[in-house]
N, C-alpha and C. Protein backbone atom coordinates (compact mmCIF):
# COMPACT_ATOMS: atom_id res chain seq x y z
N UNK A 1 63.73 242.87 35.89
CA UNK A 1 62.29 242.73 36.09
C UNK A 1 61.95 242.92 37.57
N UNK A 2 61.41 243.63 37.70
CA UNK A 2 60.40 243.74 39.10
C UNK A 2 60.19 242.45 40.10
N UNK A 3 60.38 243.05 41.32
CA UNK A 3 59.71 242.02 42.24
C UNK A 3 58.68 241.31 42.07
N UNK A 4 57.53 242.29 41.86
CA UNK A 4 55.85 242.00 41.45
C UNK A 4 55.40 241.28 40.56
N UNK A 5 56.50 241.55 39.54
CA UNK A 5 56.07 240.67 38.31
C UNK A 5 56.81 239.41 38.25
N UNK A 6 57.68 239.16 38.88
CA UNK A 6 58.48 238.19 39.22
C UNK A 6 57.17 236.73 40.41
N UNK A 7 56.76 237.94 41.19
CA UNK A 7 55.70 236.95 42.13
C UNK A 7 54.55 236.87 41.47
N UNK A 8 53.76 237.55 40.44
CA UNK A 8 53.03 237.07 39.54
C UNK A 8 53.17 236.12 38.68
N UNK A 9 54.67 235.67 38.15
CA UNK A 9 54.77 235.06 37.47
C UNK A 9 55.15 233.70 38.47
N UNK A 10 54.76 233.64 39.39
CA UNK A 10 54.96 232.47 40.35
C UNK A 10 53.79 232.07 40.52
N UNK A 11 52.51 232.62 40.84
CA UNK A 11 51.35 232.64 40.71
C UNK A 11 51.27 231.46 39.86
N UNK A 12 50.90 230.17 40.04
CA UNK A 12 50.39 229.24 39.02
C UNK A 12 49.05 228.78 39.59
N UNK A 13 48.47 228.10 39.21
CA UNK A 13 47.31 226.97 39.70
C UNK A 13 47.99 225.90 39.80
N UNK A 14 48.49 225.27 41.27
CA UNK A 14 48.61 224.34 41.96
C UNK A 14 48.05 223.02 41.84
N UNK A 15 47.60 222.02 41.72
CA UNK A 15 46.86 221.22 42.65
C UNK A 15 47.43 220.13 42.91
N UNK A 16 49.05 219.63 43.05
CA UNK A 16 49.24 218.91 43.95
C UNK A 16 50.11 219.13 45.11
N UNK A 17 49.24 219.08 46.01
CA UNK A 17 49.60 219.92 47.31
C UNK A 17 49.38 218.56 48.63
N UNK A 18 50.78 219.35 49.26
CA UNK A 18 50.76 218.44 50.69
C UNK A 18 50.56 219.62 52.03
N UNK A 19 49.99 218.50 52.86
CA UNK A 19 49.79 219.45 54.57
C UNK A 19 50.77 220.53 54.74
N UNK A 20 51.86 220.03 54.27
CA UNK A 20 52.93 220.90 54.90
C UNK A 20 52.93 222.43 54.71
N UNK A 21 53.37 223.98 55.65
CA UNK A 21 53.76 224.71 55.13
C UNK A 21 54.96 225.60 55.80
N UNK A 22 55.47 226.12 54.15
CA UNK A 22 57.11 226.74 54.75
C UNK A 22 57.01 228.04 55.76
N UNK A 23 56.05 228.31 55.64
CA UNK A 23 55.32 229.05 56.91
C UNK A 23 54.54 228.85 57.96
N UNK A 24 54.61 230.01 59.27
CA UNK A 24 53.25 229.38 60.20
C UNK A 24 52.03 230.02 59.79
N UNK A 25 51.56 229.00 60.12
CA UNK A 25 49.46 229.68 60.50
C UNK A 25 49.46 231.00 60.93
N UNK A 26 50.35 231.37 61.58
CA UNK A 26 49.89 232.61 62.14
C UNK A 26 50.24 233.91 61.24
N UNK A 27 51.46 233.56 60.16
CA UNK A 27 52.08 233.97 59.18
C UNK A 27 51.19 234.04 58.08
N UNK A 28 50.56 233.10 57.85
CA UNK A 28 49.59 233.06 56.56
C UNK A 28 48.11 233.86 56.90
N UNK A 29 47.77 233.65 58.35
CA UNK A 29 46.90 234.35 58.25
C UNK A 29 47.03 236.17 58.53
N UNK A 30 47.87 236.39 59.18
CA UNK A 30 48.63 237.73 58.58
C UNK A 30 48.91 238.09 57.56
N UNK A 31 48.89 237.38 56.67
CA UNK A 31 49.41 237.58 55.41
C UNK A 31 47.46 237.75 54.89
N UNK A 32 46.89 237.46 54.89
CA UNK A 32 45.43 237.29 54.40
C UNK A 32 44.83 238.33 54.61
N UNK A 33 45.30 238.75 56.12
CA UNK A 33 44.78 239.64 56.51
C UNK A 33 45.01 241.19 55.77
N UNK A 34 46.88 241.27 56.08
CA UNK A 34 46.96 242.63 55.24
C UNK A 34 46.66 242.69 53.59
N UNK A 35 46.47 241.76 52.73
CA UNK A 35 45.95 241.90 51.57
C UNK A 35 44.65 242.29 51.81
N UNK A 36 43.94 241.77 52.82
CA UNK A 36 42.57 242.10 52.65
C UNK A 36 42.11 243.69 53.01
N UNK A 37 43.25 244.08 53.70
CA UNK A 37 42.64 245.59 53.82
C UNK A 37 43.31 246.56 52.94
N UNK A 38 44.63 246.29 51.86
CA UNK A 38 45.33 246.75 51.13
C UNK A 38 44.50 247.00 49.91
N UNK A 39 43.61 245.81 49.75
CA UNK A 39 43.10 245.34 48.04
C UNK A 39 42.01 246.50 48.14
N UNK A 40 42.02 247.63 46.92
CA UNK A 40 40.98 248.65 46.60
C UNK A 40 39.84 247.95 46.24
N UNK A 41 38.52 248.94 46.60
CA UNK A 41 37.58 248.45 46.11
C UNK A 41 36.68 249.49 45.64
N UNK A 42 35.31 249.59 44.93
CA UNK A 42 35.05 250.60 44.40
C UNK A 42 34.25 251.90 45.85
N UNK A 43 34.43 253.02 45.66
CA UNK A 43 33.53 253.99 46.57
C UNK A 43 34.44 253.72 47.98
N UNK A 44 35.78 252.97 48.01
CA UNK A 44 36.30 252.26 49.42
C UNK A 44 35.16 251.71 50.27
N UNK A 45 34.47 250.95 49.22
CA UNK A 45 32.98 250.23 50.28
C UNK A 45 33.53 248.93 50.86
N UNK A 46 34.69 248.15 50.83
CA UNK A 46 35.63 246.76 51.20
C UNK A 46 34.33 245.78 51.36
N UNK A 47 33.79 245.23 50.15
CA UNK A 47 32.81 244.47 50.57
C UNK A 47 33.49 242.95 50.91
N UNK A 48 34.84 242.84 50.05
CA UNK A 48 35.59 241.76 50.19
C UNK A 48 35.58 240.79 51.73
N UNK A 49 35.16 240.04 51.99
CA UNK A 49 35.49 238.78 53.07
C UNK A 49 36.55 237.96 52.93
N UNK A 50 37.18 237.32 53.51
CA UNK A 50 37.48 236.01 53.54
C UNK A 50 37.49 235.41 54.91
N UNK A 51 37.63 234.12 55.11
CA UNK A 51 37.75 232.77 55.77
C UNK A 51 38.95 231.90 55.38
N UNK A 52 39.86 231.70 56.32
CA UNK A 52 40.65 231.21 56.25
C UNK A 52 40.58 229.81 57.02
N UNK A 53 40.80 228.60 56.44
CA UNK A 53 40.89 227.12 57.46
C UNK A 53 41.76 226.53 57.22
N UNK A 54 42.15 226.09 58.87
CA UNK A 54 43.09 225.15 58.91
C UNK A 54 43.11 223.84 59.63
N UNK A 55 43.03 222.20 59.72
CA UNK A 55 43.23 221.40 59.99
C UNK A 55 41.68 220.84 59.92
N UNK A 56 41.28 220.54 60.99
CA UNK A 56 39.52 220.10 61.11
C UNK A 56 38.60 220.67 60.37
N UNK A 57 39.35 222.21 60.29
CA UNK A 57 37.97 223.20 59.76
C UNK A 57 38.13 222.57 58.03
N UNK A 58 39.37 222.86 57.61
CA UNK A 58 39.95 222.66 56.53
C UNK A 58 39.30 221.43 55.87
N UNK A 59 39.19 220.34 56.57
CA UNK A 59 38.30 218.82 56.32
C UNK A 59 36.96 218.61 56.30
N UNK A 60 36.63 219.49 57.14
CA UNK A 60 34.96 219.99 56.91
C UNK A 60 34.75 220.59 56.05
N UNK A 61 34.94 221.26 55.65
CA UNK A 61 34.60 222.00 54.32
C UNK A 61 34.91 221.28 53.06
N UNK A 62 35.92 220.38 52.80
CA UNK A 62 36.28 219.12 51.66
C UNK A 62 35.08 218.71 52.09
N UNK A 63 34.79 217.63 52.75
CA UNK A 63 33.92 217.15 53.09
C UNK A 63 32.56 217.07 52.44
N UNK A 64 32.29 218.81 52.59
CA UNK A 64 30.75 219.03 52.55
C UNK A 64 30.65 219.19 50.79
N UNK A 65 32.22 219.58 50.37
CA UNK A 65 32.09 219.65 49.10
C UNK A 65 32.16 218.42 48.59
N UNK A 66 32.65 217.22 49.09
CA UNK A 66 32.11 215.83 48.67
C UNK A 66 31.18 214.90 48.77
N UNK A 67 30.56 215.62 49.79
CA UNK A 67 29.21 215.04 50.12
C UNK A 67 27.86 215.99 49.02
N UNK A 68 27.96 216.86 48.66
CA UNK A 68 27.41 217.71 48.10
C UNK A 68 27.65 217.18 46.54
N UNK A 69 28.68 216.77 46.07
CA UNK A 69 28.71 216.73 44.69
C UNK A 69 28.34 215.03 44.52
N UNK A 70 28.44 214.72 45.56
CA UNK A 70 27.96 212.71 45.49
C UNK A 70 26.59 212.83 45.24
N UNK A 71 25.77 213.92 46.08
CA UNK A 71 24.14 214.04 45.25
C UNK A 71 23.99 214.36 44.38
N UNK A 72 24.64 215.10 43.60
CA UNK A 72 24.46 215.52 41.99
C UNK A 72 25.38 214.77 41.48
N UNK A 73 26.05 213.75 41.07
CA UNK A 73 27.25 213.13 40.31
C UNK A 73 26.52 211.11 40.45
N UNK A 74 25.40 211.01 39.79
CA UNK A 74 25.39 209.86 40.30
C UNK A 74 25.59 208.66 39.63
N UNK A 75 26.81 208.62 38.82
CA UNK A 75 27.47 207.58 38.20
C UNK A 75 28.68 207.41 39.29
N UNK A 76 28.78 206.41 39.25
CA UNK A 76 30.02 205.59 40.29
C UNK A 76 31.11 206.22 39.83
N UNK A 77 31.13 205.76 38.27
CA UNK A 77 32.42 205.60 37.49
C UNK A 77 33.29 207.33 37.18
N UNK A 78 31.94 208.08 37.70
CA UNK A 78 32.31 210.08 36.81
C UNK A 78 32.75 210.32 38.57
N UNK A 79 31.91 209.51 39.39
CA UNK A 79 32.50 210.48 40.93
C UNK A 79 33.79 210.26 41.30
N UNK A 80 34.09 208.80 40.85
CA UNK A 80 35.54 208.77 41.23
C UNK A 80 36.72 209.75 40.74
N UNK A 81 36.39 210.21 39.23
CA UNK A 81 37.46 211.37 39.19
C UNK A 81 36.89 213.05 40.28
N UNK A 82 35.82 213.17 40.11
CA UNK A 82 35.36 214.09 41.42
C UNK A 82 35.99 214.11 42.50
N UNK A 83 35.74 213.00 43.11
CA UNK A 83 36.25 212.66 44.48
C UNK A 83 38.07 212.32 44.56
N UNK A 84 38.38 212.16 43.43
CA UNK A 84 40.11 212.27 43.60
C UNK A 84 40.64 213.74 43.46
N UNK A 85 39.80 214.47 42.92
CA UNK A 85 39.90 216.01 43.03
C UNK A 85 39.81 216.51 44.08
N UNK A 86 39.14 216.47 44.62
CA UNK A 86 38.74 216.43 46.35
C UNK A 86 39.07 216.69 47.16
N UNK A 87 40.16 214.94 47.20
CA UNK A 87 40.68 215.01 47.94
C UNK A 87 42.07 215.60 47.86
N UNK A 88 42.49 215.77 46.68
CA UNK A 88 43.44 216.73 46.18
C UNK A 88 43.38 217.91 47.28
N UNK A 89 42.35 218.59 46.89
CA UNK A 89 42.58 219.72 47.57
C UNK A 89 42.53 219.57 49.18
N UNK A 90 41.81 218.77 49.32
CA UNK A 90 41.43 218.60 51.08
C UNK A 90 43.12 217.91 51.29
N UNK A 91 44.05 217.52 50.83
CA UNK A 91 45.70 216.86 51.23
C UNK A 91 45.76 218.34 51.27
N UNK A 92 45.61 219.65 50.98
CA UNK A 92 46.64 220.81 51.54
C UNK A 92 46.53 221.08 52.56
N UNK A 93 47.47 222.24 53.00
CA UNK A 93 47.32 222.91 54.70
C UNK A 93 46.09 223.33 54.80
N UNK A 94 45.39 224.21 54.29
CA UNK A 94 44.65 225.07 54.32
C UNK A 94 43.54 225.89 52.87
N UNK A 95 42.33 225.77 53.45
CA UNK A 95 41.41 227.00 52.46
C UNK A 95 41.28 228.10 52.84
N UNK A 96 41.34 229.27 52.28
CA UNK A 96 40.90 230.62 52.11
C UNK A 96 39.53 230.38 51.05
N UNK A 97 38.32 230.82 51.96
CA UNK A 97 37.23 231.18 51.39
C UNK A 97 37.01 232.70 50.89
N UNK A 98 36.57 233.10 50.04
CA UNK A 98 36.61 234.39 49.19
C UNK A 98 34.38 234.79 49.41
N UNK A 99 34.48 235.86 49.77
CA UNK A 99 32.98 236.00 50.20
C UNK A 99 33.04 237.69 49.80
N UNK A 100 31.46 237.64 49.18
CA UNK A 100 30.97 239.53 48.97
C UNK A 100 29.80 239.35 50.41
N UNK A 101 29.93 240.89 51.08
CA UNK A 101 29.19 241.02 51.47
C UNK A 101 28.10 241.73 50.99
N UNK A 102 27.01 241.08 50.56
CA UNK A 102 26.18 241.55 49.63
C UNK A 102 25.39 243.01 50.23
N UNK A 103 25.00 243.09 51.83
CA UNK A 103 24.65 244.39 52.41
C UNK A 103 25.10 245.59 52.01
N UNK A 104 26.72 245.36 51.52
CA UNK A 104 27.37 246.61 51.44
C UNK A 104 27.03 246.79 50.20
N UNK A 105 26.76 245.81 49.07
CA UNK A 105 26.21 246.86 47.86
C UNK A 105 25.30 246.86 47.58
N UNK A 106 23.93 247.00 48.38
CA UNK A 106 23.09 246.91 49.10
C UNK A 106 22.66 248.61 49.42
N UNK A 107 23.43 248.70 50.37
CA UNK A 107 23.62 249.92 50.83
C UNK A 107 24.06 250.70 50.04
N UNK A 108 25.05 250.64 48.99
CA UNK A 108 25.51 251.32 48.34
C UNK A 108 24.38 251.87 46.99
N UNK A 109 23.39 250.86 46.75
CA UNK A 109 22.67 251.11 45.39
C UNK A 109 21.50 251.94 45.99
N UNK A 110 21.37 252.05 47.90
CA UNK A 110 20.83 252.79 48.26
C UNK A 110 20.99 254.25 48.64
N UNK A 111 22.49 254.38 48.60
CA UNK A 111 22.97 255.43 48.44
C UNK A 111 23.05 256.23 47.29
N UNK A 112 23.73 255.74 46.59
CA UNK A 112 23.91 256.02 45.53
C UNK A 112 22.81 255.14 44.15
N UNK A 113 21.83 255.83 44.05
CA UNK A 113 20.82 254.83 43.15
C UNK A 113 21.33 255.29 41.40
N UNK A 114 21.84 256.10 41.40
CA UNK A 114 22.42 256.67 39.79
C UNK A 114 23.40 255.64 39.53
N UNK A 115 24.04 254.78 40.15
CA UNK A 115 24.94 253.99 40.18
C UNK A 115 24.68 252.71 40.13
N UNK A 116 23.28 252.22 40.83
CA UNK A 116 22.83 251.00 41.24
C UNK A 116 23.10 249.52 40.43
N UNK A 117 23.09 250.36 39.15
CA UNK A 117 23.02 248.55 38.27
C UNK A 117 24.95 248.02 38.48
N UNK A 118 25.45 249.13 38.66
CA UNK A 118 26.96 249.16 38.48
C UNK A 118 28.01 248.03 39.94
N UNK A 119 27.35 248.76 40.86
CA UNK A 119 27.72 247.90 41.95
C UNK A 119 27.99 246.55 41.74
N UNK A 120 26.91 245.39 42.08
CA UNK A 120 27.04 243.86 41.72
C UNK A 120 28.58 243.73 40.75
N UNK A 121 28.81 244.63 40.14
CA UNK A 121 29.95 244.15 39.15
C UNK A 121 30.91 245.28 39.84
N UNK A 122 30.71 245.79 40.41
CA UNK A 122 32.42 246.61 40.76
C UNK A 122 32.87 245.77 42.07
N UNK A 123 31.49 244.79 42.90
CA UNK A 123 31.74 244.22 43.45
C UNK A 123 32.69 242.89 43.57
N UNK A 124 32.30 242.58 42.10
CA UNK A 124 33.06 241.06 41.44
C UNK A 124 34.56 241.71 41.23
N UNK A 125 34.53 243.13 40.61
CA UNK A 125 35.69 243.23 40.46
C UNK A 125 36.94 243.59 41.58
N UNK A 126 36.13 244.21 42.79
CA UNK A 126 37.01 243.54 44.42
C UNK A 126 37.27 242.19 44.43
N UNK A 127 36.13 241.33 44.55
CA UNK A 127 36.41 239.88 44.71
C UNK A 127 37.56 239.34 43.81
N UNK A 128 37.59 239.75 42.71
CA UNK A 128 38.54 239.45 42.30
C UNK A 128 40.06 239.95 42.00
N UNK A 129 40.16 241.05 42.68
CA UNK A 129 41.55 241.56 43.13
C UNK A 129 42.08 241.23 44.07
N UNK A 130 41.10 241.09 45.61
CA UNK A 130 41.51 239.98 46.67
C UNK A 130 41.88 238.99 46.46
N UNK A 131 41.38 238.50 45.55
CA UNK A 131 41.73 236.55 45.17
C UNK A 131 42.99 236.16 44.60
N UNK A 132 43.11 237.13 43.30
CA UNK A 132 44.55 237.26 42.84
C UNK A 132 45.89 237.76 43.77
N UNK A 133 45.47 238.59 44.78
CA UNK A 133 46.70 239.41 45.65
C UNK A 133 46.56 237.96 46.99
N UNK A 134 45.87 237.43 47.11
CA UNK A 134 46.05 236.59 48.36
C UNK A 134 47.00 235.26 47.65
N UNK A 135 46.29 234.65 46.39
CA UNK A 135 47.02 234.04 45.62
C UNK A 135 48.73 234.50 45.20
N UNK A 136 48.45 235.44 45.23
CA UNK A 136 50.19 235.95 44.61
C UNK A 136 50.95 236.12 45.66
N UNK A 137 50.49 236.43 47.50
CA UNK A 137 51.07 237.03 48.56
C UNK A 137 51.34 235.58 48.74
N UNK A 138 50.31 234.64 48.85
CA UNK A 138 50.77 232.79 48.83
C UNK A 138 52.06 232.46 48.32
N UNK A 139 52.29 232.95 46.95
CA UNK A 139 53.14 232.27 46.04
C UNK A 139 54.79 232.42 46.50
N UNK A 140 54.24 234.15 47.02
CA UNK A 140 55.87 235.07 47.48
C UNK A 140 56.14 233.68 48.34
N UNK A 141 54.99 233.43 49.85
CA UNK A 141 55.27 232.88 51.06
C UNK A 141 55.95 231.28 50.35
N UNK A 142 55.65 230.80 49.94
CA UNK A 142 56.39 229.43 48.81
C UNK A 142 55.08 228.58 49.20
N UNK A 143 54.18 229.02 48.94
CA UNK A 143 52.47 228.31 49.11
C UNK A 143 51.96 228.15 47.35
N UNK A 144 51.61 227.03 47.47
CA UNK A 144 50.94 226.52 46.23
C UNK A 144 49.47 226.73 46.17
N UNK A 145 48.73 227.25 45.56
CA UNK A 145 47.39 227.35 45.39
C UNK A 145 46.36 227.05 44.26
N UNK A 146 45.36 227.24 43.99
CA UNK A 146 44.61 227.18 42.90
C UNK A 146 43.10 227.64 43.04
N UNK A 147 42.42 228.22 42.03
CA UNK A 147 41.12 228.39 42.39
C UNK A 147 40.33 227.89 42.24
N UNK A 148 38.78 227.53 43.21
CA UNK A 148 38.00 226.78 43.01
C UNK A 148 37.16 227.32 42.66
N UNK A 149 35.98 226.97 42.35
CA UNK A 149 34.50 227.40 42.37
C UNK A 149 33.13 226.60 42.51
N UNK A 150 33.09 225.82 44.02
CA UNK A 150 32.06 224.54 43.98
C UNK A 150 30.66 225.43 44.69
N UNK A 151 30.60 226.73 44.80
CA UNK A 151 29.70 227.84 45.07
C UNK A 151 28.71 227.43 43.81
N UNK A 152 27.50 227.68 43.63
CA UNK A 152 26.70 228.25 45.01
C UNK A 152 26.31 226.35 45.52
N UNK A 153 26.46 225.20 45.44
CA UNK A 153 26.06 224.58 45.54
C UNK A 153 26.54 224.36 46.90
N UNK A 154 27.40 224.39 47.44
CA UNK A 154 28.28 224.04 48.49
C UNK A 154 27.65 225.24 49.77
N UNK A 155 26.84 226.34 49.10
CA UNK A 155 27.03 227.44 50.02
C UNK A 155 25.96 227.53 51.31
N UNK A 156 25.62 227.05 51.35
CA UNK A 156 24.21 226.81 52.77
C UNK A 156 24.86 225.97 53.35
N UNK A 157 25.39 224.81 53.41
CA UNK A 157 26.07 223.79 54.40
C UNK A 157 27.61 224.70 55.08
N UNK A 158 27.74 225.25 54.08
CA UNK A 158 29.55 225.92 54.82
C UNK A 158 29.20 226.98 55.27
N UNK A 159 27.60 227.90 55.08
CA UNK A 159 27.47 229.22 56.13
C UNK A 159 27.21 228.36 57.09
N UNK A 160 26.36 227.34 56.98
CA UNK A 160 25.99 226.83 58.57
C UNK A 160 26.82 226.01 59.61
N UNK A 161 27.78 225.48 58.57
CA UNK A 161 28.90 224.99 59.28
C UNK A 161 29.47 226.01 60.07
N UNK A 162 30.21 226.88 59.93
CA UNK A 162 30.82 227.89 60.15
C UNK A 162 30.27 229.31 60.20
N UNK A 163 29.17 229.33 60.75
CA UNK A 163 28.28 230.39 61.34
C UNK A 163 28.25 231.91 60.36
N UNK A 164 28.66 231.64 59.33
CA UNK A 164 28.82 232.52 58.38
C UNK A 164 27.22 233.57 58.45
N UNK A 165 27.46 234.74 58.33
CA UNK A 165 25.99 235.71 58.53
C UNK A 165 25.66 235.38 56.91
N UNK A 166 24.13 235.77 56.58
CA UNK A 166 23.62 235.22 55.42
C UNK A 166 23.64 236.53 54.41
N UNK A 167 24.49 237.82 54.44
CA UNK A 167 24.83 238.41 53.67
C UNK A 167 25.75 238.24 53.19
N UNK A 168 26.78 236.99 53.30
CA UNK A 168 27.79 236.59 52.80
C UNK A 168 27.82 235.66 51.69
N UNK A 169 27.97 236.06 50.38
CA UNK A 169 27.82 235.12 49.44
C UNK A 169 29.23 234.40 49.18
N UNK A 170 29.01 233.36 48.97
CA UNK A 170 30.57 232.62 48.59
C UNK A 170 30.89 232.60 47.16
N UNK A 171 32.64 233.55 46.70
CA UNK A 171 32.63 233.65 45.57
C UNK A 171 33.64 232.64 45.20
N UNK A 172 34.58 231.99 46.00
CA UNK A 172 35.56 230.95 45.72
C UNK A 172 36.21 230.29 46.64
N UNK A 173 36.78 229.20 46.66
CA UNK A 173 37.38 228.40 47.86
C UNK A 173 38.67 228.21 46.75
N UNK A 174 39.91 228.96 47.89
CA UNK A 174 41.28 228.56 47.31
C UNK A 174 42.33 227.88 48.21
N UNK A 175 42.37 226.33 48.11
CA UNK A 175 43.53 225.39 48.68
C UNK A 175 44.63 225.58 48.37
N UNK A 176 45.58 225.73 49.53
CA UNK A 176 46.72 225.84 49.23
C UNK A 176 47.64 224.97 50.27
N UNK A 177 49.04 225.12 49.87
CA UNK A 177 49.80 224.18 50.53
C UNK A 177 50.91 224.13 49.77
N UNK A 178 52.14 223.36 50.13
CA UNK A 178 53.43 222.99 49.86
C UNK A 178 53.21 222.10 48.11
N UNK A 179 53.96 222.79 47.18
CA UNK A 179 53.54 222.08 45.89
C UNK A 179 54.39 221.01 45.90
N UNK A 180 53.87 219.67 45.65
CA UNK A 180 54.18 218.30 45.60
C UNK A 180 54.60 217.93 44.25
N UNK A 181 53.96 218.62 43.48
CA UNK A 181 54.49 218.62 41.69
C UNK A 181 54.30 220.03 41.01
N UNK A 182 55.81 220.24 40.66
CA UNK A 182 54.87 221.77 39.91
C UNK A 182 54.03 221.77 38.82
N UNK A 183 52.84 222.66 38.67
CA UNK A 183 52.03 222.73 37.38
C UNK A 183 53.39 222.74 36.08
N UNK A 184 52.78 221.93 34.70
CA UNK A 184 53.65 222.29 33.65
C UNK A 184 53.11 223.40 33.42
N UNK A 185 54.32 224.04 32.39
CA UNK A 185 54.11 225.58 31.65
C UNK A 185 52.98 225.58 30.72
N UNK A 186 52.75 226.32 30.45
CA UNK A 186 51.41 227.18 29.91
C UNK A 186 51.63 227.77 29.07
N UNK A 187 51.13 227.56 27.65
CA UNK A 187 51.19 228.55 26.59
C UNK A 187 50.18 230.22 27.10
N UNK A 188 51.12 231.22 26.47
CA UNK A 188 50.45 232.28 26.86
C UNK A 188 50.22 233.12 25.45
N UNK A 189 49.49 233.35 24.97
CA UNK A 189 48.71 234.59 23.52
C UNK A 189 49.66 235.33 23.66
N UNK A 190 50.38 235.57 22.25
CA UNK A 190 51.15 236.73 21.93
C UNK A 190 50.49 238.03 22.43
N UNK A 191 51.51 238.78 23.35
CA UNK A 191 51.22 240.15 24.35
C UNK A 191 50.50 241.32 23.20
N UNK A 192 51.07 241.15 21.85
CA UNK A 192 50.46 241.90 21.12
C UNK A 192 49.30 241.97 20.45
N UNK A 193 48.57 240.66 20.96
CA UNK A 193 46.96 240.61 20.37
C UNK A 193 46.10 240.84 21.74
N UNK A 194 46.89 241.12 22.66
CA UNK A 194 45.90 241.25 23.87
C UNK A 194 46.24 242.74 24.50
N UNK A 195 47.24 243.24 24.33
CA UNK A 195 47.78 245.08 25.00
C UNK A 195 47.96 245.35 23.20
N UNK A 196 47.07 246.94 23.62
CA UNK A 196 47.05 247.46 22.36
C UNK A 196 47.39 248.92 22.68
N UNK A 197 48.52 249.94 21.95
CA UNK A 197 49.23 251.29 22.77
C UNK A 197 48.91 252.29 21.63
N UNK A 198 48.59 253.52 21.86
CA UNK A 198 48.66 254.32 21.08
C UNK A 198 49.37 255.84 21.88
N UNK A 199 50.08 256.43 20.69
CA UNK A 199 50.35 258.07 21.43
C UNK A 199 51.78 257.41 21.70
N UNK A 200 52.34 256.52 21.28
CA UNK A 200 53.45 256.15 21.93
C UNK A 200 54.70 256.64 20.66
């Protein structure tokens, strides 16, 4: 079996994660980086962003996502599992924020207007090839991760935190870090009700 599919199949959803990592900062964010200019996107328009945090920044952003869900969550007894989630993720090294720059397909439905309704979704479908290849380039590095999605509620306090320009929409926040427990296994759908071959 393949390398690739070997680090895909490492790929889990994480979430108990410690500070620690078997790499440096400077390693991971190199690593973020060349996925981010590797990962195709449609027309090569790279609307893909990310944000990467580590230590203070990393706590600010938990933070705002716990302060944010304490105004909408207002039973004592439902926030406490919220807030142990939380802080779950806020115990890792680090978030990678996942962002479209909405200008570029923008521009693009102005370019190309025969195309226009198509964009918004070839856009999601960058966002989400970045997310999976940063997640899987994690997994190679021996980084535990998982994906979030506390957007759009979270998203005006963390552009302003972090000076984010306002064509940047936030499509996911993914914590990662040293796995403290591995996820159990996962039933997966027989391959033959989901890949279907013909001509073969």
């Amino acid at each position: 079996m393949s390398n690739f599919i070997e680090e895909l199949k490492a790929r889990r959803s994480q979430y108990a994660l410690t500070s620690e990592s078997p790499v440096s900062d400077q390693e991971i964010v190199k690593t973020v980086e060349d996925v981010t200019v590797q990962v195709p996107s449609a027309f090569n328009s790279q609307p893909q962003r990310a944000v990467v945090l580590f230590g203070d920044a990393n706590q600010k952003l938990w933070n705002i996502v716990k302060e944010t869900l304490r105004k909408v969550v207002s039973d004592d007894e439902a926030f406490k599992g919220t807030e142990a989630k939380i802080n779950a993720f806020a115990a890792g090294h680090g978030t990678v924020l996942f962002y479209d720059d909405t200008d570029v397909t923008k521009q693009l439905q102005k370019n190309f207007p025969t195309y226009a309704a198509n964009f918004p979704g070839f856009a999601r479908d960058a966002a989400g090839m970045l997310q999976l290849a940063v997640w899987t380039a994690l997994a190679e590095k021996g980084l535990g991760a998982s994906l979030q999605h506390y957007n759009p509620l979270i998203d005006e306090a963390v552009s302003a935190e972090f000076g984010l320009p306002p064509s940047w929409v936030l499509q996911a926040q993914m914590p990662f870090g040293t796995v403290a427990q591995a996820a159990a296994p996962v039933d997966k759908q027989p391959v033959d009700s989901r890949v279907k071959v013909f001509g073969l």
